[in-house]
Protein backbone atom coordinates (compact mmCIF):
# COMPACT_ATOMS: atom_id res chain seq x y z
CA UNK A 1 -51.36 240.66 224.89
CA UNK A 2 -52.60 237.32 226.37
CA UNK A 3 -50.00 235.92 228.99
CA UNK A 4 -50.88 232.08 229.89
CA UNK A 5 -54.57 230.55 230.81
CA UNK A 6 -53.47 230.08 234.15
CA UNK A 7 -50.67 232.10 235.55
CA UNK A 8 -49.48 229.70 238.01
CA UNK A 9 -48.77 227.36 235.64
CA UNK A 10 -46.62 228.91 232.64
CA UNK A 11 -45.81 226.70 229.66
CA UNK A 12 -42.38 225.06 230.03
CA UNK A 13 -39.58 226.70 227.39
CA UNK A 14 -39.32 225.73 224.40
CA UNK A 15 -37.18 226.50 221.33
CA UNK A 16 -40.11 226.81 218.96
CA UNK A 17 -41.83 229.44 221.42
CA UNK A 18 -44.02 232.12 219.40
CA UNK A 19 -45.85 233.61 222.14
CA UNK A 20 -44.86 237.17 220.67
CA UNK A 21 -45.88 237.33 217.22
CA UNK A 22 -43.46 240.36 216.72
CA UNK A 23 -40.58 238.47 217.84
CA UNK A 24 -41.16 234.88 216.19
CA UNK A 25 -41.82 236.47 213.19
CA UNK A 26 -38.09 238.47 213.72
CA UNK A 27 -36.76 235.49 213.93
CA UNK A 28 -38.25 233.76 210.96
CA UNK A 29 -36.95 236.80 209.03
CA UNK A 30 -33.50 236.76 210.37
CA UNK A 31 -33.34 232.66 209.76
CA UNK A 32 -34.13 233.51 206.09
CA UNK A 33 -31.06 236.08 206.09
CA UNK A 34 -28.56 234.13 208.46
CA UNK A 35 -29.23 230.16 207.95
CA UNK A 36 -26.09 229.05 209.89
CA UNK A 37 -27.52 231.12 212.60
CA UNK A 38 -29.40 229.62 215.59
CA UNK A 39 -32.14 232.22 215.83
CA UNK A 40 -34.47 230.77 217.78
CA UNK A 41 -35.67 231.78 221.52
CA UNK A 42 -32.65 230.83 223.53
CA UNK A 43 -32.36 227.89 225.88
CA UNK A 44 -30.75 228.86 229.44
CA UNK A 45 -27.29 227.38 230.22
CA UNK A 46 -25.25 225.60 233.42
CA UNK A 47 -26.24 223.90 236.32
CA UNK A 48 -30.18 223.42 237.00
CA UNK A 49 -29.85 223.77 240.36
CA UNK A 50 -27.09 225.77 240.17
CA UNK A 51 -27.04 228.38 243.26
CA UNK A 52 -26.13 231.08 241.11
CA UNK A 53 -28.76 232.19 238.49
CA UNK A 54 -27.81 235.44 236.17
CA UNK A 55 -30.43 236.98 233.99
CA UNK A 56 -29.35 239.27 231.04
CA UNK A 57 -31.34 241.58 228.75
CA UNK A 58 -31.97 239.10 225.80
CA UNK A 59 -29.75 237.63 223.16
CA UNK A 60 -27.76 239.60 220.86
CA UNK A 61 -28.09 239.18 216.82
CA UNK A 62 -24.45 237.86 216.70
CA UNK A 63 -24.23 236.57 219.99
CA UNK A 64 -26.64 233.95 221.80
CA UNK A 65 -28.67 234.24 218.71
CA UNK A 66 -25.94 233.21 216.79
CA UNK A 67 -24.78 230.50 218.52
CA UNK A 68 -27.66 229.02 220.73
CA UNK A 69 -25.86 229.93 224.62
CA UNK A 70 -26.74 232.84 226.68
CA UNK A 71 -24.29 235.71 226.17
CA UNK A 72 -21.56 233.73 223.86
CA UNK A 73 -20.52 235.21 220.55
CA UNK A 74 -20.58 238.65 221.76
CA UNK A 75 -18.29 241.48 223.47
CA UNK A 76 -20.35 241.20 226.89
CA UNK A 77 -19.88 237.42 227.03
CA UNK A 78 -16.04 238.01 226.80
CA UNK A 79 -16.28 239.70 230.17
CA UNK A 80 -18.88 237.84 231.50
CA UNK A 81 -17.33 234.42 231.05
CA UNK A 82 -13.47 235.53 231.43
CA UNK A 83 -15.18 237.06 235.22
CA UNK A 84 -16.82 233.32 235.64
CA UNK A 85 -13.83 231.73 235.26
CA UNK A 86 -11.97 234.14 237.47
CA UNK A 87 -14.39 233.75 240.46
CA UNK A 88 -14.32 229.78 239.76
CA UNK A 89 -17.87 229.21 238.04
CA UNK A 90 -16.58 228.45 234.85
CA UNK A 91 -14.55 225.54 233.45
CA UNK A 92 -12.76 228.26 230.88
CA UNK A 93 -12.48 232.00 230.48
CA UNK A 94 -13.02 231.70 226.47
CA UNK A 95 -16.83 231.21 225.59
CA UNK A 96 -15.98 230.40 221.94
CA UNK A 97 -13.84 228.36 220.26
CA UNK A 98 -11.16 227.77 217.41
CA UNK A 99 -13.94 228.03 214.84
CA UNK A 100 -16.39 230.76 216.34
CA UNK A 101 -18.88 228.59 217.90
CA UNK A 102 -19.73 228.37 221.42
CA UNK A 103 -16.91 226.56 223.14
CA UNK A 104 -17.94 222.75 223.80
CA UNK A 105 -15.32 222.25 226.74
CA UNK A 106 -16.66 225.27 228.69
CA UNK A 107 -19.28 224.16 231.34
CA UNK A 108 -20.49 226.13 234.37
CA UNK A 109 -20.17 225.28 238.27
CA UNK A 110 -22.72 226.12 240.45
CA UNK A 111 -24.05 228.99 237.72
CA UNK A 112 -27.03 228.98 235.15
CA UNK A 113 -27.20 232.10 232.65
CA UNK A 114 -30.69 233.02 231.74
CA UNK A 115 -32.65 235.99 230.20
CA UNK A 116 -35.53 238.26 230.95
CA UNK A 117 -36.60 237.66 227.22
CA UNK A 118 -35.30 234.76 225.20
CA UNK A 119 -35.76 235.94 221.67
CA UNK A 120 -33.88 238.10 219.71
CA UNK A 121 -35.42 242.20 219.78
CA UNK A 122 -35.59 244.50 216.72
CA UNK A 123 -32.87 246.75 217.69
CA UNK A 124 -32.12 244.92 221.23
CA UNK A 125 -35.27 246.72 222.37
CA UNK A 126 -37.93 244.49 223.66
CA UNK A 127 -41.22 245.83 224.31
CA UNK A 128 -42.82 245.82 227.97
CA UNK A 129 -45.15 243.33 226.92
CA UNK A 130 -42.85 240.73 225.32
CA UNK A 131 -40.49 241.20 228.62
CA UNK A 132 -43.88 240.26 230.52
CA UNK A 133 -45.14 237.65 228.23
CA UNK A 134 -41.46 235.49 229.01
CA UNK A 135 -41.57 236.69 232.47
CA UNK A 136 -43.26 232.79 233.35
CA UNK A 137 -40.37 230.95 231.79
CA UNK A 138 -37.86 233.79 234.29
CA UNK A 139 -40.59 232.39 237.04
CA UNK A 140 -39.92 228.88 236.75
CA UNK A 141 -35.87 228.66 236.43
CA UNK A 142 -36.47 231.12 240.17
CA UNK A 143 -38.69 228.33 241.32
CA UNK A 144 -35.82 225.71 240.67
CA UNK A 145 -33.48 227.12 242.69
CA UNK A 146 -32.21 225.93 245.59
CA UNK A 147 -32.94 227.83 249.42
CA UNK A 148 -30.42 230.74 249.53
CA UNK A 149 -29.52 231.06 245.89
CA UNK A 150 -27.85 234.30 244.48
CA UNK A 151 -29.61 236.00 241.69
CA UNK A 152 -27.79 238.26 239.97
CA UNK A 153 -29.80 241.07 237.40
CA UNK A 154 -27.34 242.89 234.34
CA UNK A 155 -29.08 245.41 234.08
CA UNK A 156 -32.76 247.25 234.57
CA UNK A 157 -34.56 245.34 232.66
CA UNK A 158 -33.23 242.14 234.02
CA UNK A 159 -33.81 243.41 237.68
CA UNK A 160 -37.32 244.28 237.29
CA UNK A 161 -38.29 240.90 235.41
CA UNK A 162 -36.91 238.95 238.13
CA UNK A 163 -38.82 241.60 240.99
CA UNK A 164 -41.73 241.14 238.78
CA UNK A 165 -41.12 237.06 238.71
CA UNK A 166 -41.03 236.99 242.64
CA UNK A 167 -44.68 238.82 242.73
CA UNK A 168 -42.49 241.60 244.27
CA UNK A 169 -43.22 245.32 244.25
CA UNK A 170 -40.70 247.10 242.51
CA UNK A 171 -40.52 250.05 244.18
CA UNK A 172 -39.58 248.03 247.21
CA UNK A 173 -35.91 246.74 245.29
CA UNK A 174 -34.20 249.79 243.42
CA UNK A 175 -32.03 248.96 241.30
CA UNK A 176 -28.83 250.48 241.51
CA UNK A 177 -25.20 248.63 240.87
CA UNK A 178 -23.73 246.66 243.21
CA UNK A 179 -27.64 246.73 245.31
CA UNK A 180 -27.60 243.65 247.25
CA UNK A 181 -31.46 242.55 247.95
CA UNK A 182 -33.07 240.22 250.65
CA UNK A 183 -35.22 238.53 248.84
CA UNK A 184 -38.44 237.22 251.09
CA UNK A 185 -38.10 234.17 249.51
CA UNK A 186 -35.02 233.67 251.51
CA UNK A 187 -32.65 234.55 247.90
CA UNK A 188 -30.63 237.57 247.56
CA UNK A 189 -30.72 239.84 244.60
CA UNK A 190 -27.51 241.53 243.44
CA UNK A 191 -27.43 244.41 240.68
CA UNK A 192 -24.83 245.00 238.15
CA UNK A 193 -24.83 247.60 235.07
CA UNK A 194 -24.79 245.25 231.98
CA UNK A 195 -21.38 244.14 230.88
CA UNK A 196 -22.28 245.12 227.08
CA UNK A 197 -19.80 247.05 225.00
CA UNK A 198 -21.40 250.15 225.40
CA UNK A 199 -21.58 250.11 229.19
CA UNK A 200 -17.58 249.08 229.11
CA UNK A 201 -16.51 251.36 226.33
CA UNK A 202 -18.43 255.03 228.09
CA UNK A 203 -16.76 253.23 231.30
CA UNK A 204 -20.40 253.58 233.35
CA UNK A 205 -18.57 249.70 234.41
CA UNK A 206 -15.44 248.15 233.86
CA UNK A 207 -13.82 245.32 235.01
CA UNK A 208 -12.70 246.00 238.38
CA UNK A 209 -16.96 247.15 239.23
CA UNK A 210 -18.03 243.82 238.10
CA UNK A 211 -15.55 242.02 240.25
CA UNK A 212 -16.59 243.44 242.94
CA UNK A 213 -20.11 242.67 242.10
CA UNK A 214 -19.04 238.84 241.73
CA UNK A 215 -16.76 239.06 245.61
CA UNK A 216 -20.01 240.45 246.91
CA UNK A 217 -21.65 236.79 245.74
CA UNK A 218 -18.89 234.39 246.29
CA UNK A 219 -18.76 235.69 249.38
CA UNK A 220 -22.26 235.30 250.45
CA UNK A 221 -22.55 231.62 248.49
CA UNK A 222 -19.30 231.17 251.06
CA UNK A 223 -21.51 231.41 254.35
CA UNK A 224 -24.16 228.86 252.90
């Protein structure tokens, strides 16, 4: 698969992005079946120069693909958001509201939620290629951030796009959770299993895990 003309110079995100034929033509299908869907390639969401960047798998059929916002509509955005608002990088712990939709009083402080791919996957299973083929649009939101910034990978695949983003080698950053990274680039990577249902419900994390993961941060963001 073709990635861009000139790799230091991937094309800014868009909405109508069909760089993987597979997945814009998903999406197309799944428009047809669910109009009141959003179901398009999903826009990031919070501060752009936010010092906290977190990169999930890719957007869930009735989640973010549902309602247009990175990990909102879905069990894993329940603990994701409720966590946010804990650790004070959220304006509110519920990411929907009253009617189902994402919640238009919620805004983020000093966070941005991203995604190794931004479309929708058959079965929540991206292929290698499509992960690498949105890898430049991962490349520029790391690019934005400011000296220092926390980067925090749910998941594999997550960790190794953003590795793979930096030009790093992965064997040099295992991912493992609650891994804390130097980054060369002067960032630190920190690793969490995914905060999806399944994760939760065969209790490989629960909610006291991921809190630690999100101490670990705040208190690093702290000593900026």
């Amino acid at each position: 698969m073709k990635i861009y003309p000139n790799e230091t110079q991937p094309p800014k995100f868009s909405i109508h992005c069909r760089l993987c034929p597979r997945l814009a033509n998903f999406l197309d299908e799944v428009r047809l079946a669910q109009p009141d869907y959003f179901a398009h390639p999903v826009p990031s969401f919070g501060d752009e120069q936010a010092r906290l960047l977190i990169v999930g798998l890719a957007p869930g059929m009735h989640g973010a693909n549902r309602t247009g916002r990175p990990f909102t509509g879905d069990f894993a955005g329940k603990l994701l958001y409720s966590t946010l608002h804990e650790f004070g990088f959220s304006t509110q712990a519920e990411p929907l509201d009253e009617t189902g939709q994402a919640n238009a009083a919620l805004s983020l402080r000093d966070c941005r939620i991203s995604n190794a791919v931004r479309c929708l996957p058959p079965q929540n299973k991206p292929e290698p290629a499509e992960v690498k083929q949105c890898n430049g649009y991962l490349r520029d939101e790391l690019a934005g951030l400011p000296h220092g910034a926390a980067v925090l990978a749910l998941g594999t695949v997550a960790h190794l796009a953003v590795v793979r983003a930096l030009a790093l080698r992965a064997n040099d950053f295992a991912f493992t959770h609650g891994a804390q990274h130097q980054l060369p680039n002067g960032m630190m990577l920190y690793d969490s299993y995914h905060c999806s249902r399944y994760n939760t419900q065969t209790k490989r994390l629960n909610t006291a895990m991921f809190h630690a993961v999100f101490k670990a941060i705040t208190g690093y963001l702290h000593t900026l």
